[in-house]
Protein backbone atom coordinates (compact mmCIF):
# COMPACT_ATOMS: atom_id res chain seq x y z
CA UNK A 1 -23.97 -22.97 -16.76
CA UNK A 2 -23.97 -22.05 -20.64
CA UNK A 3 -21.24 -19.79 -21.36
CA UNK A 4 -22.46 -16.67 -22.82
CA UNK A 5 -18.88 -14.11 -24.10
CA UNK A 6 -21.27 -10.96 -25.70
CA UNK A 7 -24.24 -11.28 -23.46
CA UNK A 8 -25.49 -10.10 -20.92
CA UNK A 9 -28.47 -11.44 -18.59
CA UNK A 10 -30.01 -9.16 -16.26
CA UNK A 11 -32.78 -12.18 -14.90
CA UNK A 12 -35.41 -12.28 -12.14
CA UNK A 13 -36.25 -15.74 -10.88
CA UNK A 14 -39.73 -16.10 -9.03
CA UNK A 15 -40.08 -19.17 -7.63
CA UNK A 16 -43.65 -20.33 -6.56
CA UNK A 17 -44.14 -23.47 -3.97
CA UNK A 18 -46.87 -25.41 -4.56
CA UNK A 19 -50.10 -25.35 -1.70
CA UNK A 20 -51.49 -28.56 -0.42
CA UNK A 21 -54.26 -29.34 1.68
CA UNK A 22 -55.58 -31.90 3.29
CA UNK A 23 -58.70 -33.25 4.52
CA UNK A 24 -61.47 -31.02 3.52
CA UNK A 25 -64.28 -30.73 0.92
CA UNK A 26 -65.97 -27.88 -0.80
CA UNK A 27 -68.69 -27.06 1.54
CA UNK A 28 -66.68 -26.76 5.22
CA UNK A 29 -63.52 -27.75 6.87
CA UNK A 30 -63.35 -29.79 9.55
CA UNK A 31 -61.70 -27.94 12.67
CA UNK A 32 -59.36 -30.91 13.79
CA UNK A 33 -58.19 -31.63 10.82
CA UNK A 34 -54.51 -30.01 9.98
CA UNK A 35 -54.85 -27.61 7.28
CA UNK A 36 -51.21 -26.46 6.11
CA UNK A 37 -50.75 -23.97 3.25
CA UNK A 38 -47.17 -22.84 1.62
CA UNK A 39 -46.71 -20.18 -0.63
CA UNK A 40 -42.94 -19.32 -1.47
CA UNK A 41 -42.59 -15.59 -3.62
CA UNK A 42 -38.78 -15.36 -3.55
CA UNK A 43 -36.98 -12.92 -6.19
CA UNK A 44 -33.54 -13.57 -6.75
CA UNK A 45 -31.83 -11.12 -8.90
CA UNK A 46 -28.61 -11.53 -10.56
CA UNK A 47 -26.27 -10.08 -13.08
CA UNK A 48 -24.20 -12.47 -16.13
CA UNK A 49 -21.21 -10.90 -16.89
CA UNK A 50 -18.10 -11.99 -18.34
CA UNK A 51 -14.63 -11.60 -18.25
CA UNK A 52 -10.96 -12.91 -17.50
CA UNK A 53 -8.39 -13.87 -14.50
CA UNK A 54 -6.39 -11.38 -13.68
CA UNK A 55 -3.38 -10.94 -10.84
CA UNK A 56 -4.03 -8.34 -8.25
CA UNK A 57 -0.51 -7.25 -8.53
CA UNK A 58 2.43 -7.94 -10.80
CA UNK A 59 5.88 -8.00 -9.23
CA UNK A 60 8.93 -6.50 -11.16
CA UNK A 61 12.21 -7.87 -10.83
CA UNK A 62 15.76 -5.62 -11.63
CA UNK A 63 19.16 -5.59 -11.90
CA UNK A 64 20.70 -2.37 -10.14
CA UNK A 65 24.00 -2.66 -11.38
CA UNK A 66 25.82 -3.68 -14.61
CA UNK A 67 26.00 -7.21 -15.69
CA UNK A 68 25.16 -9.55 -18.31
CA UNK A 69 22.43 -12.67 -18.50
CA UNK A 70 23.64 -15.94 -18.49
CA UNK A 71 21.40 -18.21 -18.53
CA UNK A 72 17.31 -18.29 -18.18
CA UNK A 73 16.31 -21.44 -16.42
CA UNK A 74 12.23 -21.26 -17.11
CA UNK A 75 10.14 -20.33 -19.17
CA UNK A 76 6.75 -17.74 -18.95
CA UNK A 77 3.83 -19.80 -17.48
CA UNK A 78 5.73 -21.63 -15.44
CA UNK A 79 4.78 -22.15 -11.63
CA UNK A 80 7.83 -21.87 -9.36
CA UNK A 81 8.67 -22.32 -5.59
CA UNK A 82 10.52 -20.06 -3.19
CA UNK A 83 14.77 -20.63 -3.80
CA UNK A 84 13.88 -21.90 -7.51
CA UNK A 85 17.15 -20.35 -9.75
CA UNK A 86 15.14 -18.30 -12.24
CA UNK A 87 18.67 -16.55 -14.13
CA UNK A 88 22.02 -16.52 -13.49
CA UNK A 89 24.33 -13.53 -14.30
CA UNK A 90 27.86 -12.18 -14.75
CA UNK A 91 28.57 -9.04 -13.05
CA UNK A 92 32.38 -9.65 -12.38
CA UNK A 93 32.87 -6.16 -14.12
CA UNK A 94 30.81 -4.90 -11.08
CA UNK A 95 32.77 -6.34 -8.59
CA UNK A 96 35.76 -5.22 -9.99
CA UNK A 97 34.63 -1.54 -10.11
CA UNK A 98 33.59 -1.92 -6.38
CA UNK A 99 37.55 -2.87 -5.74
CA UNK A 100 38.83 0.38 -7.60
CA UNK A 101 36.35 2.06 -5.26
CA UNK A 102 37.97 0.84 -2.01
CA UNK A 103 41.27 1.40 -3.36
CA UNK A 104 40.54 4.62 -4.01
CA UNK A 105 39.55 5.69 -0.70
CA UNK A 106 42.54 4.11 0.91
CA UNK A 107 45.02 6.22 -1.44
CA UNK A 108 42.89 9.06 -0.67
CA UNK A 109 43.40 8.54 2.75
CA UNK A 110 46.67 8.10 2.84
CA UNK A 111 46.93 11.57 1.08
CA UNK A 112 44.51 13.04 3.88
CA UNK A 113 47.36 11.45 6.93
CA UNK A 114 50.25 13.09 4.79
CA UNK A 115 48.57 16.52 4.11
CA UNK A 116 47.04 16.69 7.76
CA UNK A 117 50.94 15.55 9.15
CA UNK A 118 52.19 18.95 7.30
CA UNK A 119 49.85 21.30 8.58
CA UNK A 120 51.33 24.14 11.24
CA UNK A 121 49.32 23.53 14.71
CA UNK A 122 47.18 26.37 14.15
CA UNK A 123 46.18 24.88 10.73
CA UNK A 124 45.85 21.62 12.99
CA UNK A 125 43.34 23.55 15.35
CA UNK A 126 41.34 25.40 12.68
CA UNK A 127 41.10 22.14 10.39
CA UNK A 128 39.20 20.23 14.17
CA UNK A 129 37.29 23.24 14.44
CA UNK A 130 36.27 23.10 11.07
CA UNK A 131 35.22 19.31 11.83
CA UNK A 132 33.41 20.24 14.67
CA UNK A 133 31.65 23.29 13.35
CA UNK A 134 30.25 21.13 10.54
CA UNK A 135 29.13 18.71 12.87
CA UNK A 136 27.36 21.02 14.77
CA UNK A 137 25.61 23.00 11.60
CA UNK A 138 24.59 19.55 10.50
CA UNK A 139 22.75 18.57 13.78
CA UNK A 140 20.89 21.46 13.94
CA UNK A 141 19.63 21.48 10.37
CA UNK A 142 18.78 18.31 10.14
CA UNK A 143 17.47 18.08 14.00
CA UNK A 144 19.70 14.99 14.97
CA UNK A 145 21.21 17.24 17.36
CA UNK A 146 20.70 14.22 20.96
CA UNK A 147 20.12 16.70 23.33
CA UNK A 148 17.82 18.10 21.59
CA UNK A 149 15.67 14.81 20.64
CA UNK A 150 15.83 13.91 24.11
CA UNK A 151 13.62 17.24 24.87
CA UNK A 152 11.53 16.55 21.99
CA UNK A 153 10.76 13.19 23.06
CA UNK A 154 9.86 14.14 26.48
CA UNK A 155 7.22 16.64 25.11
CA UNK A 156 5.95 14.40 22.78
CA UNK A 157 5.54 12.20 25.87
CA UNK A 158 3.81 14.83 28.10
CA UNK A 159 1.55 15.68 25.12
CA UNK A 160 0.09 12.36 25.49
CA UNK A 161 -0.69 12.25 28.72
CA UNK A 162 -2.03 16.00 28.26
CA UNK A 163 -4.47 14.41 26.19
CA UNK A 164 -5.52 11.15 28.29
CA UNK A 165 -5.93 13.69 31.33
CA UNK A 166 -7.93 15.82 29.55
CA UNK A 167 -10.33 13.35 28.48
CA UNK A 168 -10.59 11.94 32.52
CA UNK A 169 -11.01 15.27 33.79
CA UNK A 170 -14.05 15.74 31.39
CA UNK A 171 -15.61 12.53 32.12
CA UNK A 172 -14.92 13.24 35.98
CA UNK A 173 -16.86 16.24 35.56
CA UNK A 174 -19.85 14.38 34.32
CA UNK A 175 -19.61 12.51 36.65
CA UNK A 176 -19.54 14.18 40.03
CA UNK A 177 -23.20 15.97 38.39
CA UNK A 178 -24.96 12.43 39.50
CA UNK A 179 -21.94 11.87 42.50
CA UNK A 180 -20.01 9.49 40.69
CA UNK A 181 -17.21 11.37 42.57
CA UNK A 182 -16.03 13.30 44.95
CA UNK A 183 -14.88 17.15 45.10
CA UNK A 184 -11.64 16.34 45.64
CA UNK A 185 -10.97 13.65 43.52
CA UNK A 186 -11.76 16.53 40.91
CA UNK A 187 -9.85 19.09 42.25
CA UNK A 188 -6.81 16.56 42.32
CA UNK A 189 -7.53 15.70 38.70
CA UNK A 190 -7.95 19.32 37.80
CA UNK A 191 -4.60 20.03 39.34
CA UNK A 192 -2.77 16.83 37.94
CA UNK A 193 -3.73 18.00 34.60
CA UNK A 194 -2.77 21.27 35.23
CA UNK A 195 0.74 20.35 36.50
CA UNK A 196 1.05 18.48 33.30
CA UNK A 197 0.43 21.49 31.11
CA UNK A 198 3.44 23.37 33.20
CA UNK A 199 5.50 20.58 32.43
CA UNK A 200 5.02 20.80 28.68
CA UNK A 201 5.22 24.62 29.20
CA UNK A 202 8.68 23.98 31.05
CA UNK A 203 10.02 21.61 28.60
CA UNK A 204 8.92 23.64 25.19
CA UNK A 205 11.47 26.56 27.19
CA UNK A 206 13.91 24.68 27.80
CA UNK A 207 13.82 23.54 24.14
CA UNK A 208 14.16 26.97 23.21
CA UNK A 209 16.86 28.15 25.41
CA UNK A 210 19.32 24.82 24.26
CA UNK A 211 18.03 25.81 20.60
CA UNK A 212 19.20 28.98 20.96
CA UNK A 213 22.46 28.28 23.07
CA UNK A 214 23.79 25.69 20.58
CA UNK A 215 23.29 28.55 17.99
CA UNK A 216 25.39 30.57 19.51
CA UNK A 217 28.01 27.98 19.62
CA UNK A 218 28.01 27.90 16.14
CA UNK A 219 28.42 31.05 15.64
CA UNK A 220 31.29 31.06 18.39
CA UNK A 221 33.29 28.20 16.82
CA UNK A 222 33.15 30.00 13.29
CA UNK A 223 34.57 33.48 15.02
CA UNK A 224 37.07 31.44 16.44
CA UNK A 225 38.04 30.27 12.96
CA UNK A 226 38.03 33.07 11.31
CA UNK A 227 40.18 34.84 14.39
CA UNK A 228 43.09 31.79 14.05
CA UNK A 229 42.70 32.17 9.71
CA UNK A 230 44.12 35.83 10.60
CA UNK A 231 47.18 34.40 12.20
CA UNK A 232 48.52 31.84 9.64
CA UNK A 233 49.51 31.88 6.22
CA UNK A 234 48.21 31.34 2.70
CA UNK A 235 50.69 28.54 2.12
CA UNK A 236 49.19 27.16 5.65
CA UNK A 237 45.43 28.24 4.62
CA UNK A 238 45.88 26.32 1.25
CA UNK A 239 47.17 23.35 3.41
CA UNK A 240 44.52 23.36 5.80
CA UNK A 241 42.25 23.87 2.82
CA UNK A 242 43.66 20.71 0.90
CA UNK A 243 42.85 18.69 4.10
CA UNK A 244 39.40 19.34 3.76
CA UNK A 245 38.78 18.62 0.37
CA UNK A 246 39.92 15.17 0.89
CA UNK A 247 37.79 14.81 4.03
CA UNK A 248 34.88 15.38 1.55
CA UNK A 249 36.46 13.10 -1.49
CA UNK A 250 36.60 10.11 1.31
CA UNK A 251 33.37 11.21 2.54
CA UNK A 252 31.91 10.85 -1.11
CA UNK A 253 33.65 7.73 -2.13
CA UNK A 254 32.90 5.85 1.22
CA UNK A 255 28.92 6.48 0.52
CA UNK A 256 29.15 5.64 -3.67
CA UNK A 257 30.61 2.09 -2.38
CA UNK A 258 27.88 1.51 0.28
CA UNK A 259 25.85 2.31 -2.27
CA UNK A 260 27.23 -0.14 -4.75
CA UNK A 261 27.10 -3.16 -2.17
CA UNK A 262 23.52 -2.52 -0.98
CA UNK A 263 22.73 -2.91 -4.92
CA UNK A 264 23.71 -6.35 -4.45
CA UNK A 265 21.69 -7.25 -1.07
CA UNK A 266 18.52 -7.88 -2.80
CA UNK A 267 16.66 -11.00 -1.23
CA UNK A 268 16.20 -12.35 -4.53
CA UNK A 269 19.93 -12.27 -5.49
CA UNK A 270 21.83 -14.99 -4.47
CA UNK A 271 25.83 -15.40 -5.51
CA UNK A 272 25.35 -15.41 -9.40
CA UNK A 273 21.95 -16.18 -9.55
CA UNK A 274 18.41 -14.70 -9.60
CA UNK A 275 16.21 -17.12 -7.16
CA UNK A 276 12.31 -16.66 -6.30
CA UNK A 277 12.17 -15.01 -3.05
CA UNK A 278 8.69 -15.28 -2.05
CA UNK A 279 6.32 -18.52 -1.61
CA UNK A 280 5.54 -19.25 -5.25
CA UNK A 281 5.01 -17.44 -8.07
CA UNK A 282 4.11 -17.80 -12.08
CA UNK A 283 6.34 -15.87 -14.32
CA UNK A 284 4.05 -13.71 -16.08
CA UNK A 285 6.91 -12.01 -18.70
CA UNK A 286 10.34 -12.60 -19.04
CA UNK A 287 11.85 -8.78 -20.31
CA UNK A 288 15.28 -10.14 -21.26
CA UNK A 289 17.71 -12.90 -23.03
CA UNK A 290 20.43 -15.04 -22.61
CA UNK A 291 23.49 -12.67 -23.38
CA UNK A 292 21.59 -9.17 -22.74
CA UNK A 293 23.58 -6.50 -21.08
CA UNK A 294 21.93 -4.56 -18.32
CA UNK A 295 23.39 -0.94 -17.81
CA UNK A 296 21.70 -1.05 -14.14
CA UNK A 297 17.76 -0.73 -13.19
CA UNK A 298 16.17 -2.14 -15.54
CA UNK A 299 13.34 -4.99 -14.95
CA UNK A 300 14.56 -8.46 -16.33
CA UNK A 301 11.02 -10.56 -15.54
CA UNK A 302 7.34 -9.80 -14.18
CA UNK A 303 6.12 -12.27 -11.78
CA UNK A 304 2.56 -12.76 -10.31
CA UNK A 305 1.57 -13.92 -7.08
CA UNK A 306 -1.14 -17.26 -7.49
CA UNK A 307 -2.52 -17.12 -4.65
CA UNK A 308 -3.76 -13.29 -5.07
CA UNK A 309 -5.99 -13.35 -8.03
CA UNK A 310 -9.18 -12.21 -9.02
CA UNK A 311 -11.68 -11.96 -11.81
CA UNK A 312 -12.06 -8.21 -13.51
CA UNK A 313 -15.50 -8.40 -15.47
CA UNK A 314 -17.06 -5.98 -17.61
CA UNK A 315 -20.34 -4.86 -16.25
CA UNK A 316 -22.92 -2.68 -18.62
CA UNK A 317 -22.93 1.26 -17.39
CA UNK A 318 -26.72 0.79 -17.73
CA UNK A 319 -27.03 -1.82 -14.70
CA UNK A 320 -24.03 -0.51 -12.56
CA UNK A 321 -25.69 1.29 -10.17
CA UNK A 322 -27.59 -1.92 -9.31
CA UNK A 323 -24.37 -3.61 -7.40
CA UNK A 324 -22.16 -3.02 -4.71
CA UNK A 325 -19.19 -3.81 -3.13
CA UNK A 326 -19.60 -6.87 -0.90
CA UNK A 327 -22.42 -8.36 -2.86
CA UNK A 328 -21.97 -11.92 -3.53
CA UNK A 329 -21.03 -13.72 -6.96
CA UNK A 330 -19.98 -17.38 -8.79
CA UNK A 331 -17.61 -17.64 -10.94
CA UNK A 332 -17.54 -20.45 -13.97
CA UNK A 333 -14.46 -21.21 -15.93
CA UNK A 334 -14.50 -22.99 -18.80
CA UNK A 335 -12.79 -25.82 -18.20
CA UNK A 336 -15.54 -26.56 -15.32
CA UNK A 337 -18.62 -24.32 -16.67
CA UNK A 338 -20.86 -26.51 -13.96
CA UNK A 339 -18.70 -25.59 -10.76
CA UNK A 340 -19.48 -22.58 -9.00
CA UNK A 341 -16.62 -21.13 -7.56
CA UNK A 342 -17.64 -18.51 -4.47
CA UNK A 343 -16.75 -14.73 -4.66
CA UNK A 344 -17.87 -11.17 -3.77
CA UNK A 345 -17.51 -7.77 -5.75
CA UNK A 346 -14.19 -6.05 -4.09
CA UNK A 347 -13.75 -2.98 -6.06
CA UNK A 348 -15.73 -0.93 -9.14
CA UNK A 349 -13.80 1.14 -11.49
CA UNK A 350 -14.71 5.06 -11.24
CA UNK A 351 -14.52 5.61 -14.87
CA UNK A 352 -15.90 3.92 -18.01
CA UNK A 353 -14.02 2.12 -20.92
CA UNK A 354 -15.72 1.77 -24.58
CA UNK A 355 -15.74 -2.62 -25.11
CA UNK A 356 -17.27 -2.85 -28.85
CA UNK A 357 -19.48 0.25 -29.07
CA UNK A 358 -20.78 0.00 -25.48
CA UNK A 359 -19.97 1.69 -22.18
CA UNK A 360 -18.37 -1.00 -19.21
CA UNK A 361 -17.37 -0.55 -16.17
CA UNK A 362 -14.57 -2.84 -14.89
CA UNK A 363 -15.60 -4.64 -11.72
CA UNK A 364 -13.33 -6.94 -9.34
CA UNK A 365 -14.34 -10.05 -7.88
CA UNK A 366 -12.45 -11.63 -4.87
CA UNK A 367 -12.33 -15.29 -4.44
CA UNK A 368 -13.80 -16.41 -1.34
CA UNK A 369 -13.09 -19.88 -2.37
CA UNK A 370 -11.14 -22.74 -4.26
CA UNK A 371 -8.77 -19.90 -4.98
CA UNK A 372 -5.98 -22.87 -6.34
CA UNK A 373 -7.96 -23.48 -9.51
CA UNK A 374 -8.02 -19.81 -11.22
CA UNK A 375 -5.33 -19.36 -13.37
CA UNK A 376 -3.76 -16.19 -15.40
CA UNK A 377 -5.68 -15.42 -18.60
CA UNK A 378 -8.34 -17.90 -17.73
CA UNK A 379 -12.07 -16.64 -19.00
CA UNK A 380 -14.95 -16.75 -17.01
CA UNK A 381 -18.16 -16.47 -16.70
CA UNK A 382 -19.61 -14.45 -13.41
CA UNK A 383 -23.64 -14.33 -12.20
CA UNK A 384 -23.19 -11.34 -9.31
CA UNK A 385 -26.65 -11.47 -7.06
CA UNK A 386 -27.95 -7.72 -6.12
């Protein structure tokens, strides 16, 4: 195939076989001779577009946390395999920080023993009520409350079945017009389904009623605290108080430094190093240097996946409305402009771009096919058939 870069071929081939006969004159044909006549009409019609080799998606790789590149081991272009050490880095800052973090917490804990060891028992009493009130609050607000799930569940359950019945006892009713069944077998459906429904109706109560109960043991634990605050005194209230401010400091603390080591559970973060943590991939960009500093979150290389790419080609807005997606198409590269390579239209843009004065319309096409040879960048020339 010629390669054509600012043209583009909307063609029509007709095809015409040839007709042969055989064994007969001008005047009359003889009946037992065979008389065979082919005519072939066939319009193929097809669309030359070009355009380039492009990834489907392009995978971004980050640091989370603070640290500093060591060393880049490849280069952009290059085609590596799963494990393959693309960077290594220093992050022993990091780690250190991490270490302050659980020292912290264990000094603040040991603060928390000695305060709580000081309190008066009624401070001791209010300080578990406290605990337990906040407990409570928290289930119901954020409806992780078990009891109450287990309800839930169960009418989430009986809603299902609700809905399968429902559907039988409607096809049982067409049914028993032409006999398919009996009276009773309906009547036992009818009542099956019904018993269902009280179910539900039962269980959406009972819901309601534990709702409302727990409620009012919220509201029952925080009379009781305020009823015990009466009885003790400021110096015990600021005690009591003191207790609970740490309970939220280790609280806070504990989730910053399970925060800090999932940051370094990444699958493609191994000891120091940066490794490829998918089949293969080409490294499309690489964002950083040797001896960069990373503050945390920010992308270090792009990546693309080889075996996902596809051809985006630049279709005039004038003949858009001719294809579809599905419709078949070949591909030519350059380095092979007489292979076909098999493919079909997978997606068309829903807006226009301006390419040199002219309106386009970008339009993807899937490999079907041979998929190894395309590579990143590569130009090509497409024929899609309409």
């Amino acid at each position: 195939m010629k390669k054509q870069f600012s043209l583009f071929l909307l063609s029509t081939g007709i095809i015409l076989g040839s007709v042969s006969m055989t064994g007969c004159n001008s005047q009359e044909v003889n009946a037992q001779e065979l008389v065979k006549e082919v005519e072939v009409n066939q319009e193929v019609n097809q669309l030359d577009v070009f355009g380039k080799v492009e990834a489907a998606t392009i995978r971004e790789l980050a640091v989370d946390f603070p640290a500093t590149i060591e060393t880049i081991d490849l280069k952009a272009g290059d085609l590596v395999e799963k494990g393959t050490q693309l960077m290594t880095l220093d992050y022993e800052s990091y780690k250190n920080e991490m270490i302050k973090k659980e020292q912290e917490i264990q000094l603040l804990k040991v603060e928390r023993e000695a305060a709580y060891n000081s309190l008066d028992p009624q401070s001791v009493t209010i300080n578990q009520k406290n605990s337990e009130l906040k407990t409570k609050q928290n289930q119901l607000s954020n409806g992780t409350d078990p009891e109450l799930i287990k309800i839930e569940e169960q009418i989430k359950i009986l809603d299902q079945q609700i809905s399968i019945a429902e559907k039988d006892y409607e096809v049982s009713k067409s049914l028993i017009e032409v006999g398919g069944i009996s009276d009773k077998e309906l009547k036992d459906k009818e009542m099956s389904l019904a018993e269902l429904k009280n179910n539900k109706y039962q269980a959406e109560n009972a819901l309601k009623q534990l709702t409302t109960s727990k409620q009012l043991e919220v509201d029952s634990l925080k009379g009781s605290i305020d009823s015990l605050q009466l009885t003790v005194s400021n110096t015990s209230t600021e005690k009591a108080s003191k207790v609970e401010t740490l309970d939220i400091k280790i609280q806070t603390a504990e989730t910053e430094l399970k925060e800090m080591k999932a940051k370094l559970t990444k699958a493609y973060l191994k000891d120091k190093a940066i490794v490829l943590d998918q089949k293969e991939g080409v490294v499309y960009e690489i964002l950083v240097t040797e001896g960069t500093r990373l503050k945390g979150g920010e992308p270090i290389m792009r990546l693309i996946d080889p075996s996902k790419l596809t051809a985006l080609v630049d279709v005039p807005e004038a003949f858009i409305n001719k294809i579809k997606v599905g419709e078949k198409a070949d591909l030519y590269l350059a380095a092979s402009p007489d292979d076909a390579i098999s493919a079909k239209v997978s997606r068309i843009a829903q807006a226009a771009k301006v390419v040199n004065g002219e309106n386009m319309i970008s339009v993807e096409l899937e490999v079907t096919e041979n998929q190894a040879v395309l590579k990143q960048g590569y130009e090509v020339n497409a024929i899609i058939y309409y």
